[in-house]
PDB file of N, CA and C in Angstrom:
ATOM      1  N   UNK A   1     148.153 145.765-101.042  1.00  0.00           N
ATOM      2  CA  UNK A   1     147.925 146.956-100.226  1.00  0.00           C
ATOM      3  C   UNK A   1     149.214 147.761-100.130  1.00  0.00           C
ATOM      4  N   UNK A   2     149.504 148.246-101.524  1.00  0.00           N
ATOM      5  CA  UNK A   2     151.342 149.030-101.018  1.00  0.00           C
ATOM      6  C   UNK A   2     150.872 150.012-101.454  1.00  0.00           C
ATOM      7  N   UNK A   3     149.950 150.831-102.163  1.00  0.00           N
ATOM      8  CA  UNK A   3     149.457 152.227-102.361  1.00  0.00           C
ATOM      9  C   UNK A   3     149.208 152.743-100.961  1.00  0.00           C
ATOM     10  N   UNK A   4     149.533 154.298-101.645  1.00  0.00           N
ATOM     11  CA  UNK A   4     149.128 155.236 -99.585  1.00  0.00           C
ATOM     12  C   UNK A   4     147.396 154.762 -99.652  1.00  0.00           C
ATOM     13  N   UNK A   5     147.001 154.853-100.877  1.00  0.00           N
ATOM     14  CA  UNK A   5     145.273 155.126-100.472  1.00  0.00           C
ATOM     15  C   UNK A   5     144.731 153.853 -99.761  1.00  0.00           C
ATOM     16  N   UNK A   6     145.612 152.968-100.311  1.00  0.00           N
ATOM     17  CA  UNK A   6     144.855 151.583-100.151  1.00  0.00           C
ATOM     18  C   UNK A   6     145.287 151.455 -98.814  1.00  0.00           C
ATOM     19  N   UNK A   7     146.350 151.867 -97.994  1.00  0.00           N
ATOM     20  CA  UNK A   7     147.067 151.754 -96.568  1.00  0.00           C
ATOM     21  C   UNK A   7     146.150 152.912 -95.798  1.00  0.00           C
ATOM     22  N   UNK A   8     145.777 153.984 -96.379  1.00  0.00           N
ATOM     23  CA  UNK A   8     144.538 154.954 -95.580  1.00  0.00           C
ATOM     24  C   UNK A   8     143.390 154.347 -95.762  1.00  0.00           C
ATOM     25  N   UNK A   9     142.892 153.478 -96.618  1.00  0.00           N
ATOM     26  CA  UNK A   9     141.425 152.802 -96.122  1.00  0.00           C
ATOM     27  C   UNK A   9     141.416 152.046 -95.289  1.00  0.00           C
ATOM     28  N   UNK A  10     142.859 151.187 -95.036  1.00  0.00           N
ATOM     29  CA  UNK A  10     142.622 149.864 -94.337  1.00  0.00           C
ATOM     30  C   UNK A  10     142.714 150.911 -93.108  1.00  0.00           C
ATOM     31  N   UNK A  11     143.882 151.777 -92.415  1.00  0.00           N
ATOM     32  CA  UNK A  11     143.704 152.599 -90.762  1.00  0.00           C
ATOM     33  C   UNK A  11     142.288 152.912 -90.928  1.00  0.00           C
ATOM     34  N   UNK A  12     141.405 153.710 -92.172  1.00  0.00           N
ATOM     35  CA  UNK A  12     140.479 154.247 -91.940  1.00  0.00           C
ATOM     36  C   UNK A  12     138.654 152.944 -91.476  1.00  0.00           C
ATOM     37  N   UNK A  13     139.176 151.994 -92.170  1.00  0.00           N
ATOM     38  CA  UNK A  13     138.630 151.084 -91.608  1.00  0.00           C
ATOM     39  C   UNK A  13     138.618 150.184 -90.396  1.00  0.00           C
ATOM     40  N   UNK A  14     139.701 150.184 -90.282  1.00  0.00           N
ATOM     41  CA  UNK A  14     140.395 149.938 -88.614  1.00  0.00           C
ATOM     42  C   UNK A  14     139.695 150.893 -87.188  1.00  0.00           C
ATOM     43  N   UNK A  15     139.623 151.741 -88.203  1.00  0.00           N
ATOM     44  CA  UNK A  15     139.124 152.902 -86.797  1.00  0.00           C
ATOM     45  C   UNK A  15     137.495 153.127 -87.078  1.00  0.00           C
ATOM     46  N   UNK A  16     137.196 152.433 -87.557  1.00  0.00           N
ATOM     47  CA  UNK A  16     135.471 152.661 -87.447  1.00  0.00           C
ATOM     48  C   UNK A  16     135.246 150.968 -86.726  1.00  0.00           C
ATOM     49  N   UNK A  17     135.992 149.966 -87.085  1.00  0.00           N
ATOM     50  CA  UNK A  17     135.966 149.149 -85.990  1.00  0.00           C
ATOM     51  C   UNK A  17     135.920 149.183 -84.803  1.00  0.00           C
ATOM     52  N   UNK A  18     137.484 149.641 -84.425  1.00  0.00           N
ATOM     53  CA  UNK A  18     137.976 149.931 -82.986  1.00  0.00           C
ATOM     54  C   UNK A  18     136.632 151.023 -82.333  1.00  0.00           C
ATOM     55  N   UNK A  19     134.936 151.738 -83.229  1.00  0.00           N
ATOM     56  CA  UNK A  19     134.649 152.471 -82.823  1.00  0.00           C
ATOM     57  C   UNK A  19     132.914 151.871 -82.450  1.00  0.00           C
ATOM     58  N   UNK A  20     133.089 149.994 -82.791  1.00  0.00           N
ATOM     59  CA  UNK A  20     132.159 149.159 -82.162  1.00  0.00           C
ATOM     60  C   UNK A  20     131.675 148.806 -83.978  1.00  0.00           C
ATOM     61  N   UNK A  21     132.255 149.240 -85.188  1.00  0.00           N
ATOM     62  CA  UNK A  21     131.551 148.597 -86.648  1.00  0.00           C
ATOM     63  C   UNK A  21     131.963 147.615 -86.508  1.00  0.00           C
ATOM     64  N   UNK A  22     131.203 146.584 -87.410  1.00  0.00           N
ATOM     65  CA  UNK A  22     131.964 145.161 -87.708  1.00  0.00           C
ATOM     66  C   UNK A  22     132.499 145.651 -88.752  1.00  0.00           C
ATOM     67  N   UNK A  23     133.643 144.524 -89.376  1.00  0.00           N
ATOM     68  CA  UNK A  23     134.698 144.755 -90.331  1.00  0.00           C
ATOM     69  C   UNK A  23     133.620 145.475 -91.552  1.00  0.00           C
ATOM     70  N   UNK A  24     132.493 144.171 -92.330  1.00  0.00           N
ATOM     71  CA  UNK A  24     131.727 144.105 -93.463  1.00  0.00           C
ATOM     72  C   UNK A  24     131.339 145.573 -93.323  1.00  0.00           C
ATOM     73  N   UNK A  25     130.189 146.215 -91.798  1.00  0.00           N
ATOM     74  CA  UNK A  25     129.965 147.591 -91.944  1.00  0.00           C
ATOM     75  C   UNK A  25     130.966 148.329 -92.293  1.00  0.00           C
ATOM     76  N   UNK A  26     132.028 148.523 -91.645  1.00  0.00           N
ATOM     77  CA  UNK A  26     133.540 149.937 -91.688  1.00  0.00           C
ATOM     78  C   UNK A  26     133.053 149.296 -93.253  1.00  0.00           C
ATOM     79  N   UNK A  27     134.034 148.746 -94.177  1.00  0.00           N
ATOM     80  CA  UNK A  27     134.188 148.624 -95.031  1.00  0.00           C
ATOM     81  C   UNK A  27     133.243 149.050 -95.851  1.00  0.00           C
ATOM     82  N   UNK A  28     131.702 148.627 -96.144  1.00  0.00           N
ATOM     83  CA  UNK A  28     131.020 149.035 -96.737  1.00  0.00           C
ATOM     84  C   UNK A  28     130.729 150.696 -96.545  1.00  0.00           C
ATOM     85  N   UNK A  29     131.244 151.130 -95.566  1.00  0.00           N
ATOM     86  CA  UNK A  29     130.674 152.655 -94.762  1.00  0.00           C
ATOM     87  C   UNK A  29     132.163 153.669 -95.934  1.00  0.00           C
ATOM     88  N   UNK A  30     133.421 152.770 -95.815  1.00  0.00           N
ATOM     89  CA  UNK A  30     134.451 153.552 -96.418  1.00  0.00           C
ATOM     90  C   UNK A  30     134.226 153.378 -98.022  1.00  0.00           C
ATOM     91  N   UNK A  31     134.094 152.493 -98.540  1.00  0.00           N
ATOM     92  CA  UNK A  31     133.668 152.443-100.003  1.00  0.00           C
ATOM     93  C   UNK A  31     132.474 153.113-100.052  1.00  0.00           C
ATOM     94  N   UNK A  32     131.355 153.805 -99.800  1.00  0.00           N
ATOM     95  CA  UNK A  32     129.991 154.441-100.144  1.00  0.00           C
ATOM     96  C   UNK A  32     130.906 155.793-100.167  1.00  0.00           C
ATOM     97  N   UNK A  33     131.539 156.369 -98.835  1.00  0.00           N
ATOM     98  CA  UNK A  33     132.650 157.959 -98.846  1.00  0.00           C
ATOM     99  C   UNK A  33     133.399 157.834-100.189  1.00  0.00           C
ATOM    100  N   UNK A  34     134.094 156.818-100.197  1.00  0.00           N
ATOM    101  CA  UNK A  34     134.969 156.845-101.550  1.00  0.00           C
ATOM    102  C   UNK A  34     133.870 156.888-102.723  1.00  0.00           C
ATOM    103  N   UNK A  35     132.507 156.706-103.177  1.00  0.00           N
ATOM    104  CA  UNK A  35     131.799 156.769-104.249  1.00  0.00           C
ATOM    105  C   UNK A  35     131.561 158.160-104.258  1.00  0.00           C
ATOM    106  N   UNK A  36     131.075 158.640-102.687  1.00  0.00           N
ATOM    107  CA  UNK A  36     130.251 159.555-102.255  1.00  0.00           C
ATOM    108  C   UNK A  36     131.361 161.130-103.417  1.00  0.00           C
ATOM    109  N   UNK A  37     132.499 161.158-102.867  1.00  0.00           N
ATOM    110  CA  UNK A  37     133.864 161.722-103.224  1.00  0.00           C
ATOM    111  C   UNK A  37     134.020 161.802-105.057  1.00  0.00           C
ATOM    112  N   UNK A  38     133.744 161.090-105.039  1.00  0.00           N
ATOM    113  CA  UNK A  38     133.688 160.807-106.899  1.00  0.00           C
ATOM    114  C   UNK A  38     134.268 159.854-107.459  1.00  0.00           C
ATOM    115  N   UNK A  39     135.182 158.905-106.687  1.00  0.00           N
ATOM    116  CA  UNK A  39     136.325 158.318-107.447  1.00  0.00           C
ATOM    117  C   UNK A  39     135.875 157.449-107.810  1.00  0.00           C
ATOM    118  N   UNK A  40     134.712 156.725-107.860  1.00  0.00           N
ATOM    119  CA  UNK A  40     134.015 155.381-107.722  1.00  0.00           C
ATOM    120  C   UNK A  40     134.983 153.924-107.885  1.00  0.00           C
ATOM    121  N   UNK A  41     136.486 154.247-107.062  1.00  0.00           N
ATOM    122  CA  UNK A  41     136.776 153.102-107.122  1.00  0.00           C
ATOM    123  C   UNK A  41     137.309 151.993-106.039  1.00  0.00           C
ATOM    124  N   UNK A  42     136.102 152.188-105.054  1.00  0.00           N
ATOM    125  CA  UNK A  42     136.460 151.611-103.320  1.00  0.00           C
ATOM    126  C   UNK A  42     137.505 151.909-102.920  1.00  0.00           C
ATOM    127  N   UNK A  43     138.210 153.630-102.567  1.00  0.00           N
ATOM    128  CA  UNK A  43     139.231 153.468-102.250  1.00  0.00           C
ATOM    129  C   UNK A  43     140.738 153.765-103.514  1.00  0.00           C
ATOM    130  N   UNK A  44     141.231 153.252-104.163  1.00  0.00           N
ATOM    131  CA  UNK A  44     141.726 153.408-105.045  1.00  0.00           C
ATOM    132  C   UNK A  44     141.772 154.642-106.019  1.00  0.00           C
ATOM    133  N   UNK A  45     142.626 155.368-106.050  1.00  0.00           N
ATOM    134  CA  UNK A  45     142.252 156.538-107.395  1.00  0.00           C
ATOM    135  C   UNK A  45     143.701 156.513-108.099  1.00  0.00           C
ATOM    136  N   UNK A  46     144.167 155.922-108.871  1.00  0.00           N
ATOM    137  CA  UNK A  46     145.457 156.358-109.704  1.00  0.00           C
ATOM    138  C   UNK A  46     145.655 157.649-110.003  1.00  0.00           C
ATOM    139  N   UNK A  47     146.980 158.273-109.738  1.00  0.00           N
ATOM    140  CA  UNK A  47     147.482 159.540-110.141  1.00  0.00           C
ATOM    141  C   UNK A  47     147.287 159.745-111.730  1.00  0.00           C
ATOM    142  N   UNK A  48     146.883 160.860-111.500  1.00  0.00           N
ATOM    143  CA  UNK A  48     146.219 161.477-113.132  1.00  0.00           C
ATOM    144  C   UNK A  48     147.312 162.261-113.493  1.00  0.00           C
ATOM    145  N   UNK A  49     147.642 162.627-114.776  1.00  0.00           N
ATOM    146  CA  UNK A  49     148.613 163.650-115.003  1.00  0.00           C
ATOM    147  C   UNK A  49     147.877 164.483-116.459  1.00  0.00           C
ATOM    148  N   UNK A  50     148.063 165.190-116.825  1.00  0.00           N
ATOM    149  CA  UNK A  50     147.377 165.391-118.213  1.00  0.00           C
ATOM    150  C   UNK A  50     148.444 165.184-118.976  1.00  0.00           C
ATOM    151  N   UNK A  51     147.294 165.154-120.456  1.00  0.00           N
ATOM    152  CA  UNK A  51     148.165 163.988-121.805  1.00  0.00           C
ATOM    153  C   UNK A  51     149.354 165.429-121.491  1.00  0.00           C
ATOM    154  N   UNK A  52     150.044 164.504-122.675  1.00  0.00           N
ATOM    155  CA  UNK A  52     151.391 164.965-123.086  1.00  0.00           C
ATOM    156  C   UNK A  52     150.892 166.026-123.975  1.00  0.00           C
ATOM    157  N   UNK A  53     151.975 167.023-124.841  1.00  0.00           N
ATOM    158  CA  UNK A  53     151.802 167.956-125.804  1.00  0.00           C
ATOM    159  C   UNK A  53     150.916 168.666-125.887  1.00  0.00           C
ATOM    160  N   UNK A  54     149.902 169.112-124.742  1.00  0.00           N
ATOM    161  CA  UNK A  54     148.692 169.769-124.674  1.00  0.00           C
ATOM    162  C   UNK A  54     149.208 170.795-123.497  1.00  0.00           C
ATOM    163  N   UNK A  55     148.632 171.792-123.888  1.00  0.00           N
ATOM    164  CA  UNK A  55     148.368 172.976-122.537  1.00  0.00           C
ATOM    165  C   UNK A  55     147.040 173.075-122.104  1.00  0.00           C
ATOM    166  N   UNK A  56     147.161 172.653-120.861  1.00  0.00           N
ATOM    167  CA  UNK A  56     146.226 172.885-120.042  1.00  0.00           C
ATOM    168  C   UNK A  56     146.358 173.833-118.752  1.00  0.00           C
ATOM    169  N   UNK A  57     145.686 174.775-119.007  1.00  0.00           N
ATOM    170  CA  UNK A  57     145.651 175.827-117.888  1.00  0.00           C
ATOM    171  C   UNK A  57     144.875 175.224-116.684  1.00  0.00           C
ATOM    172  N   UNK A  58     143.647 174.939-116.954  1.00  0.00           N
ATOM    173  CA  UNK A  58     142.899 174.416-116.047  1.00  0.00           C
ATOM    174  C   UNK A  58     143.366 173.065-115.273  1.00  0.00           C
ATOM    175  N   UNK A  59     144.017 172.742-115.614  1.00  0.00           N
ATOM    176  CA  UNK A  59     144.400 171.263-114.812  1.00  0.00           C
ATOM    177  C   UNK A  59     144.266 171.215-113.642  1.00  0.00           C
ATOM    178  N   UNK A  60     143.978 170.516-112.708  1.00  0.00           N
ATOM    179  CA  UNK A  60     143.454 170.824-111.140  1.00  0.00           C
ATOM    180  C   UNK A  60     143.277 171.754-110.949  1.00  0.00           C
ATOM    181  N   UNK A  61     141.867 172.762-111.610  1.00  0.00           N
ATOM    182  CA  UNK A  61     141.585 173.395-110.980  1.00  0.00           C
ATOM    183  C   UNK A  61     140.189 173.008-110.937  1.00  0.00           C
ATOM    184  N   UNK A  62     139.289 173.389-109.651  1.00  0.00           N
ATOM    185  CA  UNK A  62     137.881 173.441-109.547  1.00  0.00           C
ATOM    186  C   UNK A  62     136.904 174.232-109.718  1.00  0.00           C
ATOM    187  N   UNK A  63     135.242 173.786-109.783  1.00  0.00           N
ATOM    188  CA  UNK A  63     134.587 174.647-110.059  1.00  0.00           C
ATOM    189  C   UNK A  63     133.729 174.753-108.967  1.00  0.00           C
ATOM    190  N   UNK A  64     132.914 175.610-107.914  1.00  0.00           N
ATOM    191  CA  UNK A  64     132.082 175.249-106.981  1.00  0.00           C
ATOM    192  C   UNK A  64     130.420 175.742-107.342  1.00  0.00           C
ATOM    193  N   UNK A  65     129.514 174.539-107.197  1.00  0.00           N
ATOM    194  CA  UNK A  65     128.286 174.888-107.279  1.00  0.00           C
ATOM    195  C   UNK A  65     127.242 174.369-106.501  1.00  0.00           C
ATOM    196  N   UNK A  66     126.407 175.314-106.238  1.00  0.00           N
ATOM    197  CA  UNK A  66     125.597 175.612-104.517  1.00  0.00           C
ATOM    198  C   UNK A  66     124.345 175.396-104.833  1.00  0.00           C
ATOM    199  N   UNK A  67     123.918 175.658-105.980  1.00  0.00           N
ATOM    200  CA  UNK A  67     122.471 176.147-106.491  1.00  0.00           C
ATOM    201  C   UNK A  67     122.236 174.832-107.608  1.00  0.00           C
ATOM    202  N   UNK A  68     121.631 173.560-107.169  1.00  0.00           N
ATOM    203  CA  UNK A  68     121.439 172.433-107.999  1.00  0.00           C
ATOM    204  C   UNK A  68     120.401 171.402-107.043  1.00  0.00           C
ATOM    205  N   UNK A  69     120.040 170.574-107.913  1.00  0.00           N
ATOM    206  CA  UNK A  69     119.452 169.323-107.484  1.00  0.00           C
ATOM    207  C   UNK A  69     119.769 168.338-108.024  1.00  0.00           C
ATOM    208  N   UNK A  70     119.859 167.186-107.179  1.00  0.00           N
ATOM    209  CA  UNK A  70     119.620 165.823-107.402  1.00  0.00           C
ATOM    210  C   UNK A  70     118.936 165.511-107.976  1.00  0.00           C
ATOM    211  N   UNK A  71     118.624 164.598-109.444  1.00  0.00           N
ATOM    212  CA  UNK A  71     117.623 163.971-109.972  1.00  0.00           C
ATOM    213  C   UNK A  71     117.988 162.535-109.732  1.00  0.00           C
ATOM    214  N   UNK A  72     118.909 162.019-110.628  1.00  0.00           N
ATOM    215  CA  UNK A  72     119.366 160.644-110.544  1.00  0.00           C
ATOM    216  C   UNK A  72     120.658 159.865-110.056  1.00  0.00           C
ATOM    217  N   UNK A  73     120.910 159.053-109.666  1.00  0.00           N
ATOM    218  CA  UNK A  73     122.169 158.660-109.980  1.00  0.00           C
ATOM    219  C   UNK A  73     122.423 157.057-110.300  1.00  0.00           C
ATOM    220  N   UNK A  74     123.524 157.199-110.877  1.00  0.00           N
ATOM    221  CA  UNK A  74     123.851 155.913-111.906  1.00  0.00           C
ATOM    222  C   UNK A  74     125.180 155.524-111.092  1.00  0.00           C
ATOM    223  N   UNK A  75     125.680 154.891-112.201  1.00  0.00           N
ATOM    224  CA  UNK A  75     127.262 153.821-111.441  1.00  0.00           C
ATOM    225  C   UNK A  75     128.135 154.985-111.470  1.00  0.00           C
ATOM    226  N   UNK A  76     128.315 155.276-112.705  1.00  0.00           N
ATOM    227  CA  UNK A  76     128.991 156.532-112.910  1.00  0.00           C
ATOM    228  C   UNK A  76     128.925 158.061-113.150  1.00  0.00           C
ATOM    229  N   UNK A  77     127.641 158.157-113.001  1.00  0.00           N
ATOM    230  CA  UNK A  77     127.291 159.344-112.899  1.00  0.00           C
ATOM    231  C   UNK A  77     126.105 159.942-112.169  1.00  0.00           C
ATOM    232  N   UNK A  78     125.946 161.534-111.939  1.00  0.00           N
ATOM    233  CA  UNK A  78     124.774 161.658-110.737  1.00  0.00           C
ATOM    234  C   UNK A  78     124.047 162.898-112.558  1.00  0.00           C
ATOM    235  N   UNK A  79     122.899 162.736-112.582  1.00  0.00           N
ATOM    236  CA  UNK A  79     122.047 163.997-113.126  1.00  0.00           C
ATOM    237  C   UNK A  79     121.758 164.806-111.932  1.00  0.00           C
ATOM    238  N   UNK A  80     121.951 166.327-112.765  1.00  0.00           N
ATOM    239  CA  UNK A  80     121.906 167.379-111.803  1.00  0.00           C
ATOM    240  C   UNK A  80     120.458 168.308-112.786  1.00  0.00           C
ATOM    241  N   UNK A  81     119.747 169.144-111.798  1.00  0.00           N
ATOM    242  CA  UNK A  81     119.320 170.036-112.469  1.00  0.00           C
ATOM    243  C   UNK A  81     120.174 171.501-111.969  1.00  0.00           C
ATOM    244  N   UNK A  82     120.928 171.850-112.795  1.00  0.00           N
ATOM    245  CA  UNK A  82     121.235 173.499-112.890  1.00  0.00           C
ATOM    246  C   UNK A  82     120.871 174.255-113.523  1.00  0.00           C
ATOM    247  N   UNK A  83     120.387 175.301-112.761  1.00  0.00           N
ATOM    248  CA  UNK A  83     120.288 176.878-113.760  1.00  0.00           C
ATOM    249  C   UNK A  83     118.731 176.452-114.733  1.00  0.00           C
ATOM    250  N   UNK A  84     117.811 175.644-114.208  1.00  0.00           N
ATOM    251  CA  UNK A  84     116.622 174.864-114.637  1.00  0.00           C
ATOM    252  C   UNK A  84     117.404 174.031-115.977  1.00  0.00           C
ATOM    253  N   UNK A  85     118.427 173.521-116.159  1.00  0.00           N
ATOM    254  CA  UNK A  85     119.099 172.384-117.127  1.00  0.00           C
ATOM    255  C   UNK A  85     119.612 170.974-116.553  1.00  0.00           C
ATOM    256  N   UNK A  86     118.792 170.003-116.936  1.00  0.00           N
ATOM    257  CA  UNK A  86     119.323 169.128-116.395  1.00  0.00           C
ATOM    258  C   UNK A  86     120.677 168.546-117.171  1.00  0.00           C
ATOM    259  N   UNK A  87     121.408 167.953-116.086  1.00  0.00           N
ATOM    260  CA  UNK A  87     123.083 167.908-116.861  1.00  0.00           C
ATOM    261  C   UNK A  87     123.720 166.787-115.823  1.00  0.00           C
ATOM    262  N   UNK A  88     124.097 165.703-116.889  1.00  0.00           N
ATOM    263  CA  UNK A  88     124.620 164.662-116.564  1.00  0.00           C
ATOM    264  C   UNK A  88     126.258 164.937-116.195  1.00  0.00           C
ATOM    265  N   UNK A  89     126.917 164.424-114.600  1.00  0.00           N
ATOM    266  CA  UNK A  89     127.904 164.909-114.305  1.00  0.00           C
ATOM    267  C   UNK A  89     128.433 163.554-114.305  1.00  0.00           C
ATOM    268  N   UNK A  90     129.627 163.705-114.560  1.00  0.00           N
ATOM    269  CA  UNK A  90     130.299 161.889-114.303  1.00  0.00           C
ATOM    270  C   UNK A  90     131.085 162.100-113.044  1.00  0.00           C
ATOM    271  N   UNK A  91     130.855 160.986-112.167  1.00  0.00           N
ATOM    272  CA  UNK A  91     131.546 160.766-110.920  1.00  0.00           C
ATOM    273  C   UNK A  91     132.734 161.084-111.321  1.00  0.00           C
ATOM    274  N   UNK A  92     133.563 161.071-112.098  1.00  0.00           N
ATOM    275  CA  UNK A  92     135.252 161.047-112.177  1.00  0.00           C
ATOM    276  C   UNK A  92     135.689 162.606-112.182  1.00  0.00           C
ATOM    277  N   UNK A  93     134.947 163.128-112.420  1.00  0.00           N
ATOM    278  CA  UNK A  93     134.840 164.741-113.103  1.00  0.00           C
ATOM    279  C   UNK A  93     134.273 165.458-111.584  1.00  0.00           C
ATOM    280  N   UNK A  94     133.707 164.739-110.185  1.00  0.00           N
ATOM    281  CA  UNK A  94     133.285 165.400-109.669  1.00  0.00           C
ATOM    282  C   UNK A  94     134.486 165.357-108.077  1.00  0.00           C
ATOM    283  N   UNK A  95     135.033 166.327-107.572  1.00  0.00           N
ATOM    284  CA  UNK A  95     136.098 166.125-106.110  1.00  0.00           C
ATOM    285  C   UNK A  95     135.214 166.064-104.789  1.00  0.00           C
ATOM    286  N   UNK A  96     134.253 166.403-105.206  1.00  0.00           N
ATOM    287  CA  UNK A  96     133.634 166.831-103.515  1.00  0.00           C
ATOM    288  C   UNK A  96     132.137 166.909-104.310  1.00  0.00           C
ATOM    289  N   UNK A  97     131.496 166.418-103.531  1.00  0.00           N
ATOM    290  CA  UNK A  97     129.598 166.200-103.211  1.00  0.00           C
ATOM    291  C   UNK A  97     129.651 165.770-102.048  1.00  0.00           C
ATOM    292  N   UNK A  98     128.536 166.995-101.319  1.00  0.00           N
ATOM    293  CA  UNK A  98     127.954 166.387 -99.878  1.00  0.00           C
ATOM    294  C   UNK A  98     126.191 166.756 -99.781  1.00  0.00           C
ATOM    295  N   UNK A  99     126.063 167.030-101.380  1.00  0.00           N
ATOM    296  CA  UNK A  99     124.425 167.466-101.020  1.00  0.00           C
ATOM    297  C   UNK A  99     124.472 168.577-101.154  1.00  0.00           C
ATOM    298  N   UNK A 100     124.947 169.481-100.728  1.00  0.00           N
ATOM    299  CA  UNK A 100     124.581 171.067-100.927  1.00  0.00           C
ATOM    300  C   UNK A 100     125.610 171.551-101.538  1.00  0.00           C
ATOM    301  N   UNK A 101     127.178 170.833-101.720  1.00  0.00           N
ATOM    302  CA  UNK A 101     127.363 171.366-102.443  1.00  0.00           C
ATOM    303  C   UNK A 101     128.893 170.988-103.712  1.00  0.00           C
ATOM    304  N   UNK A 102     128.675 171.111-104.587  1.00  0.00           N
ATOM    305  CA  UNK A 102     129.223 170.155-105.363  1.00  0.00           C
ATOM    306  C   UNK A 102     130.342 170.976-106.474  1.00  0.00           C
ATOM    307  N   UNK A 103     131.137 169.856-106.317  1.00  0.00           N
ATOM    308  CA  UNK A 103     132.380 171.008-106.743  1.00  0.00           C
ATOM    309  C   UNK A 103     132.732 170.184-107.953  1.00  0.00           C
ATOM    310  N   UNK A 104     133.394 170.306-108.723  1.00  0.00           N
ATOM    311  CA  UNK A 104     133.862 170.041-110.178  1.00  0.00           C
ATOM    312  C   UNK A 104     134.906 170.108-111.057  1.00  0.00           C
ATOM    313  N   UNK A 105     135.141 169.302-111.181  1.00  0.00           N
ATOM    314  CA  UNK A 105     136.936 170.165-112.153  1.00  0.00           C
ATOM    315  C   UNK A 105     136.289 171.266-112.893  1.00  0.00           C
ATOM    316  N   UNK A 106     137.207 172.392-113.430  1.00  0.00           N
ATOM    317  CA  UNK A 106     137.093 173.505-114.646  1.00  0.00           C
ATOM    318  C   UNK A 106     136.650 172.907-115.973  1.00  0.00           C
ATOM    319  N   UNK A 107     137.528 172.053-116.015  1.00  0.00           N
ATOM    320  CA  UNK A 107     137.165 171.146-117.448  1.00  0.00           C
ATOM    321  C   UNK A 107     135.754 170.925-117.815  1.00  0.00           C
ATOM    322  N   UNK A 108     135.252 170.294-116.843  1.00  0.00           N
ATOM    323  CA  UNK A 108     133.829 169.302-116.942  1.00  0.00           C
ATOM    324  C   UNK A 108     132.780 170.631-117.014  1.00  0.00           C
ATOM    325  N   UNK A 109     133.530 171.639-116.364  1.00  0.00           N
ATOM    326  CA  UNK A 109     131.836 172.724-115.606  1.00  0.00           C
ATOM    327  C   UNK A 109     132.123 173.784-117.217  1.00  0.00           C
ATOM    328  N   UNK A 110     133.353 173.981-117.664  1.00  0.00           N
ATOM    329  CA  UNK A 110     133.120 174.592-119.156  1.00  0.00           C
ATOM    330  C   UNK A 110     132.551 174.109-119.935  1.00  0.00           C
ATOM    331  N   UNK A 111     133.363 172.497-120.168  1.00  0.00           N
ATOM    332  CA  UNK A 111     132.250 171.432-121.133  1.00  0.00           C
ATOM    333  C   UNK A 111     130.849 171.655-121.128  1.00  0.00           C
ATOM    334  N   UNK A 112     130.295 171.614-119.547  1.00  0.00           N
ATOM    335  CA  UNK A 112     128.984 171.769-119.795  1.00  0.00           C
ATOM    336  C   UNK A 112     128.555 173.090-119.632  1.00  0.00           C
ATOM    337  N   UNK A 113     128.850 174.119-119.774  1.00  0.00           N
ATOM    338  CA  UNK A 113     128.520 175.387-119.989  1.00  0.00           C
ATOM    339  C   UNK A 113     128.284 175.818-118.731  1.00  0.00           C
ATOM    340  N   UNK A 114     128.692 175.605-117.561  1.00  0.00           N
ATOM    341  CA  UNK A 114     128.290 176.051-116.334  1.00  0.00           C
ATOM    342  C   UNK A 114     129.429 177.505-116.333  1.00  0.00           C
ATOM    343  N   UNK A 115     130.619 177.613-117.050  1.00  0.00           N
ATOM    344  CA  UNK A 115     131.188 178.988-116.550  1.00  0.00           C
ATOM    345  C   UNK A 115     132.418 178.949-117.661  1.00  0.00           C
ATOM    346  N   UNK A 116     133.016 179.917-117.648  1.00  0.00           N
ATOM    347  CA  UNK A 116     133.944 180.313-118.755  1.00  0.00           C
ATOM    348  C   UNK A 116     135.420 180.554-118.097  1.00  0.00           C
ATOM    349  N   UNK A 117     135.239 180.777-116.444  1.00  0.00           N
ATOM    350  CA  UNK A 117     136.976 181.262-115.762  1.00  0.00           C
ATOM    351  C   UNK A 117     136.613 180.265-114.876  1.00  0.00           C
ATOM    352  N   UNK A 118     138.034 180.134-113.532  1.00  0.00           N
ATOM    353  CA  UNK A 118     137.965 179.161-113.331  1.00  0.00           C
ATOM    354  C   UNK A 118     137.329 180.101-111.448  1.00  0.00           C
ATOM    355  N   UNK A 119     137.618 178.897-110.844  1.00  0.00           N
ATOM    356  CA  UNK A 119     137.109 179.911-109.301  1.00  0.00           C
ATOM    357  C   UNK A 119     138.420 179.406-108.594  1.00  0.00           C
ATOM    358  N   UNK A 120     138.713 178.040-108.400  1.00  0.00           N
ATOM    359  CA  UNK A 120     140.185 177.510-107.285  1.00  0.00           C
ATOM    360  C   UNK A 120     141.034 177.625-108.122  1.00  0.00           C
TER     361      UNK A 120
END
């Protein structure tokens, strides 16, 4: 436990205790947020950097989209229907899902043809 993230799950689990959870609930309640988030890795996300010798403009930047549905979801990924296309998103590729509305790196939302500039 010497990572910040791994030292913010354990306070963040601490305090859903101290708020009447048992340990097993907090815990299971903070790993589903951490899936929920995209990182799918209980907590844990290693610092990303992009490769070497490449330009990337887009590098942390995001994409935001409002207008989709839920079809499926898998270990690592959720199917979306957009724009009437259904389109497989991978949890790693996604920063924020809460249901209505789901945000995306630049990378992933060009890959899949959702937009050509970036929005963040």
């Amino acid at each position: 436990m010497n990572s910040p993230q791994a030292k913010l799950r354990q306070v963040a689990i601490d305090a859903l205790v101290a708020r009447g959870m048992t340990r097993g609930e907090a815990t299971t309640a903070i790993d589903k947020l951490a899936n929920i988030v995209g990182n799918g890795t209980g907590g844990e996300r290693p610092f990303q950097s992009p490769p070497k010798n490449k330009r990337f403009s887009d590098w942390g930047k995001t994409f935001r989209i409002e207008h989709f549905e839920e079809l499926h979801e898998s270990e690592n990924a959720y199917l979306f229907k957009i724009d009437d296309r259904e389109i497989w998103m991978p949890k790693s590729q996604i920063s924020e899902y809460d249901g209505s509305t789901l945000i995306v790196t630049v990378w992933i939302a060009k890959k899949k043809g959702l937009t050509t500039q970036t929005c963040h």
